[in-house]
Protein backbone atom coordinates (compact mmCIF):
# COMPACT_ATOMS: atom_id res chain seq x y z
CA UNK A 1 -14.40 -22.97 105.39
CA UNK A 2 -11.43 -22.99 102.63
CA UNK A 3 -8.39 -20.73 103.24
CA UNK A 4 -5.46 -19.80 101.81
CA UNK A 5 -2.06 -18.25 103.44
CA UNK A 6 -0.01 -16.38 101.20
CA UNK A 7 3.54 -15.29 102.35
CA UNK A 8 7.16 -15.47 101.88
CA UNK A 9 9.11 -18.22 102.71
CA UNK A 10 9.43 -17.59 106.45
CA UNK A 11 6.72 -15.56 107.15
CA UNK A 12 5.32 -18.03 109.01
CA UNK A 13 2.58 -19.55 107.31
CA UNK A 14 3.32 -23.40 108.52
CA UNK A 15 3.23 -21.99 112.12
CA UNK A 16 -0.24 -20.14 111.58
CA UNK A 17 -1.75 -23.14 109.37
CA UNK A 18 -1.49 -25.37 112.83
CA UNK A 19 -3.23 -22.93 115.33
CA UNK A 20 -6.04 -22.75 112.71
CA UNK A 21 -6.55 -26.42 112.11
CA UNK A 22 -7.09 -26.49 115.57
CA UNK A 23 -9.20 -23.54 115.33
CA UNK A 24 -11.53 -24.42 112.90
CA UNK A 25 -10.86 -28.55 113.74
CA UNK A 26 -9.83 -28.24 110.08
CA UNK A 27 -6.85 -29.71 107.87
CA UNK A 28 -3.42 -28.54 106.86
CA UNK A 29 -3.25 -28.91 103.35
CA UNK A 30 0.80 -28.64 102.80
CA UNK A 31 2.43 -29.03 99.65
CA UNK A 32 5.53 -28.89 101.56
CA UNK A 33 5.05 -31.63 102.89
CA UNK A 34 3.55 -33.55 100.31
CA UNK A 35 6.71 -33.19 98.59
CA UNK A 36 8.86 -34.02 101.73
CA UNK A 37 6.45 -37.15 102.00
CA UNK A 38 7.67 -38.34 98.68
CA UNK A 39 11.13 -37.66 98.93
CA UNK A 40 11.49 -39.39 102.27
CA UNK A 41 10.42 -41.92 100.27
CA UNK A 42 12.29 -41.71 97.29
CA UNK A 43 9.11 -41.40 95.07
CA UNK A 44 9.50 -40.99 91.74
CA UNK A 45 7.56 -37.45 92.23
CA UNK A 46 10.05 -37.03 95.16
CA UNK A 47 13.37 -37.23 93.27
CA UNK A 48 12.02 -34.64 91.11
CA UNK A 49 10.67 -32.34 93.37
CA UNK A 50 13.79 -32.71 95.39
CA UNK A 51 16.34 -31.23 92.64
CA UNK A 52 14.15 -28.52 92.13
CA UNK A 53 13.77 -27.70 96.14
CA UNK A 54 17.28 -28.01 96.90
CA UNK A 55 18.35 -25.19 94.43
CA UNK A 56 15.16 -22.82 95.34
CA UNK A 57 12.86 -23.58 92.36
CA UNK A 58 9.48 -24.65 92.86
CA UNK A 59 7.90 -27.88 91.78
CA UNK A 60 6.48 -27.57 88.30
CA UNK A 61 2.56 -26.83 88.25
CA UNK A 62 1.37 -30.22 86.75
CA UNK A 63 3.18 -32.14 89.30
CA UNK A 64 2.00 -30.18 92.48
CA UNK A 65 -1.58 -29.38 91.00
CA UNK A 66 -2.18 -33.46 90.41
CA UNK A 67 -0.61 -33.90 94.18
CA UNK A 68 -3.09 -31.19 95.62
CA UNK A 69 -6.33 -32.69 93.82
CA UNK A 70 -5.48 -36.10 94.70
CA UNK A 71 -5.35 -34.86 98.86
CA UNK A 72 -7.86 -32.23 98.43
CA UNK A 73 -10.41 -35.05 96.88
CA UNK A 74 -9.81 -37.24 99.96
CA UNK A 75 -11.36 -35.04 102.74
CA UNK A 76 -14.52 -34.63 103.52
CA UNK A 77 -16.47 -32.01 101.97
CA UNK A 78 -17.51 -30.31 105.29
CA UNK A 79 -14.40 -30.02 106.71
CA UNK A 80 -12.29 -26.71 106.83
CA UNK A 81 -9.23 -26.95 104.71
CA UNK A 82 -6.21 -24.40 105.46
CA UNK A 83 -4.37 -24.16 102.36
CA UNK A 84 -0.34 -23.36 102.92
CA UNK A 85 2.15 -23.11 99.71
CA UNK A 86 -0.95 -23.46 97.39
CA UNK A 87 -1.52 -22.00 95.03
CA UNK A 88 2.00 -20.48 94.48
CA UNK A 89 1.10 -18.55 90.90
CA UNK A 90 -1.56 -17.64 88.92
CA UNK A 91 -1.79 -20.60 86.55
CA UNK A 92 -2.07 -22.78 90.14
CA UNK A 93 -4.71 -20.33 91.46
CA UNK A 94 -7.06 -20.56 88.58
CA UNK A 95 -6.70 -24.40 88.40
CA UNK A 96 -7.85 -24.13 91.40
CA UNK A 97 -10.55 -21.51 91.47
CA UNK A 98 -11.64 -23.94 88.12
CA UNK A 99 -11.60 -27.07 89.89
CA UNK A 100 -13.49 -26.14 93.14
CA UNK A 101 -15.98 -24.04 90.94
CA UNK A 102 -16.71 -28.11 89.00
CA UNK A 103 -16.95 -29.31 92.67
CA UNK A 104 -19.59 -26.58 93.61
CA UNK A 105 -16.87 -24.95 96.07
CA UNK A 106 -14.85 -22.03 96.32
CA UNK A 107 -12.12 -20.53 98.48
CA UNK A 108 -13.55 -18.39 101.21
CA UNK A 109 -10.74 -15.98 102.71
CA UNK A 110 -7.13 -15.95 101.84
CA UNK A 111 -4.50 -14.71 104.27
CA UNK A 112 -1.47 -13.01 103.44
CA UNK A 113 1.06 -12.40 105.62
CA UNK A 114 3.19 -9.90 104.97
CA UNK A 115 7.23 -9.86 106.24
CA UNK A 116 9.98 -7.83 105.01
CA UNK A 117 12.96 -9.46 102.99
CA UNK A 118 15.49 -8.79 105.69
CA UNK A 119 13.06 -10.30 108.37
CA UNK A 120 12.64 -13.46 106.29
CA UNK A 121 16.74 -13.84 105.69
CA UNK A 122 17.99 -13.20 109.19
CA UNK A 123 14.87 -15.93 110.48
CA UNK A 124 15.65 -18.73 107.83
CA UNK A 125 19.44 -18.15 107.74
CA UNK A 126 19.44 -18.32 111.54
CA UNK A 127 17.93 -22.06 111.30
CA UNK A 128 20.29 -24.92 112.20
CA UNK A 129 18.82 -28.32 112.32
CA UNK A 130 20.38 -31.76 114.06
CA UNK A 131 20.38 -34.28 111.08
CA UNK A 132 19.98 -37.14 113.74
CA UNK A 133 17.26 -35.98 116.10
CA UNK A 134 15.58 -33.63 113.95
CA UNK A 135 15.62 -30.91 117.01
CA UNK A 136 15.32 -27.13 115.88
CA UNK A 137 17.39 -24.39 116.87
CA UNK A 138 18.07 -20.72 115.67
CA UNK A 139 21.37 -18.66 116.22
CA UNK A 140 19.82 -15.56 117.44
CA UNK A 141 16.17 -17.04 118.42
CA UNK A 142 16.61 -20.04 120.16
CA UNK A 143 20.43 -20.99 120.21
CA UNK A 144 21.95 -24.20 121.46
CA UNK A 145 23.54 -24.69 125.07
CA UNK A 146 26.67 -25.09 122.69
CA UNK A 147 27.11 -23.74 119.98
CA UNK A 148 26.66 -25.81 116.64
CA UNK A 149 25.77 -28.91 118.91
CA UNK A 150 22.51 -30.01 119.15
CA UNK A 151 21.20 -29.83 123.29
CA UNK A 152 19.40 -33.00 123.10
CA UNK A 153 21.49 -35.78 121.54
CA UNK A 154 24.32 -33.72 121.06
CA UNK A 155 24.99 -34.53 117.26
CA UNK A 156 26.28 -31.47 115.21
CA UNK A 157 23.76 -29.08 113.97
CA UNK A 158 23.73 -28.12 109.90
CA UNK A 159 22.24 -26.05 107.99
CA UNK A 160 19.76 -26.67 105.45
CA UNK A 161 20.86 -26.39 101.83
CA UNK A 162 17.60 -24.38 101.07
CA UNK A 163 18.47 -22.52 104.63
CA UNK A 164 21.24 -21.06 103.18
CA UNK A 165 21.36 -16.81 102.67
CA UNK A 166 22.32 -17.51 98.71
CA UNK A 167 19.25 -19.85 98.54
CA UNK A 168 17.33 -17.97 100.72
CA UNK A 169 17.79 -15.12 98.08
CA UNK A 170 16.58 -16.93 95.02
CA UNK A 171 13.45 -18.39 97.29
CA UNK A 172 12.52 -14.58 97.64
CA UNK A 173 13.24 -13.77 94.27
CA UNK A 174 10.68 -16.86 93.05
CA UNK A 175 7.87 -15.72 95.55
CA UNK A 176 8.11 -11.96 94.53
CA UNK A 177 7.94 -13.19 90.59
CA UNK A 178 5.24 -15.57 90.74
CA UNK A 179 3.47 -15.42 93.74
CA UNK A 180 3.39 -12.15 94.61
CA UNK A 181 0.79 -11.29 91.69
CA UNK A 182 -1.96 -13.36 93.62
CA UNK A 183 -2.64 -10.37 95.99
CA UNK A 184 -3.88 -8.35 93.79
CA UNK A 185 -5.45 -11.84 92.30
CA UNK A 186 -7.62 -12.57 95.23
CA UNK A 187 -7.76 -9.02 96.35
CA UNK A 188 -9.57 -8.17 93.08
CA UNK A 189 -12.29 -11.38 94.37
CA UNK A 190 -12.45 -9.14 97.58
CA UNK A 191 -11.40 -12.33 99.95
CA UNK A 192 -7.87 -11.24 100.88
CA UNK A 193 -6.79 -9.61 104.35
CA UNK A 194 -2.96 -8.31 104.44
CA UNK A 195 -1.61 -9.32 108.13
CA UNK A 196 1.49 -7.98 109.25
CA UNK A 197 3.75 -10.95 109.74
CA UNK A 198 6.50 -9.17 112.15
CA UNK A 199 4.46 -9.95 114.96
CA UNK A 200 4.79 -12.25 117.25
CA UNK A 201 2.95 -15.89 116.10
CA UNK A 202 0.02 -15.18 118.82
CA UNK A 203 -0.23 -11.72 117.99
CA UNK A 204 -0.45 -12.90 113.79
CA UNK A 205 -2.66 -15.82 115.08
CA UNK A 206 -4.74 -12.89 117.10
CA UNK A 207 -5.45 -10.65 114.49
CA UNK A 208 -5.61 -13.68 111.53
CA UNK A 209 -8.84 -14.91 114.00
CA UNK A 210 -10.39 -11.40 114.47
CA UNK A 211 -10.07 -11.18 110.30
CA UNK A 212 -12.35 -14.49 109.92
């Protein structure tokens, strides 16, 4: 099985994309972090990508589309592929449709889950993140013993530049131009189920499973 999740920044999508690799004993197919692969190490591809992340652009089709065929081309036909931050627009979606269609495949469901713009800026402006440990926290969701210090190591927590409300913004403003029209994209191919991403992750995960 081949699935997409569509969503907002936020909405979850990373979170979901794990409980159904393990679901399905599938593969998490991230362009995320594909790109966070090559700019950890300072790839060529990665330099580029990063400018573009930092100030809430996305990664120009060629360069992502190339990255996604090379994984995609790696795994094994037969095994389930969960597809999170691809495709992002329409040009990505029907290189992609075009592609698996010369492969003799095709996507089988795509996901969307569906979050309000408040929801999404309170959860990623909440995130704070310890640039030494890597541990996770959230001001309202899962604060720190102290605040701005990270419990485990005890470094002080930042905030991500593409974390950031102004950021967060313009990430919104991105999905809503050029993402958004896949709904009706896949929709229109009768594979898309809407799943209301306020929920709680097993109650998304719940009623993502009862969809497939």
């Amino acid at each position: 099985m081949k699935l997409i999740l569509l969503g907002p920044p936020g909405a979850g999508k990373g979170t979901q994309a794990e409980k159904l690799t393990k679901y399905l004993t599938g593969l998490h197919v991230s362009t995320g972090d594909i790109f966070r692969y090559n700019i950890k190490n300072n790839t060529e591809l990665g330099k580029k990508a990063k400018s573009y992340m930092d100030s809430g652009k996305l990664v120009p089709d060629e360069l992502t589309i190339d990255l996604v065929w090379d994984k995609l081309d790696s795994i094994d036909k037969d095994k389930s592929i969960i597809l999170d931050g691809f495709p992002r627009n329409l040009s990505q979606a029907k290189a992609l449709d075009e592609g698996l269609k010369q492969r003799n495949d095709k996507i089988d469901k795509v996901i969307n889950i569906a979050v309000d713009d408040e929801v999404i800026i309170k959860r990623i402006a909440g995130r704070r993140v310890c640039p030494n440990c890597g541990m996770s926290f959230h001001v309202d969701n899962n604060p720190p013993k102290v605040d701005g210090i990270c419990d485990n190591c005890k470094h002080e927590l930042i905030q991500r530049d593409d974390d950031k409300e102004q950021t967060v913004h313009k990430r919104i403003d991105v999905y809503n131009e050029q993402t958004a029209v896949l709904i009706d994209f896949y929709k229109q191919k009768g594979i898309l189920t809407t799943i209301d991403g306020k929920k709680s992750p097993d109650e998304v995960f719940e009623d993502i499973t009862k969809s497939l």
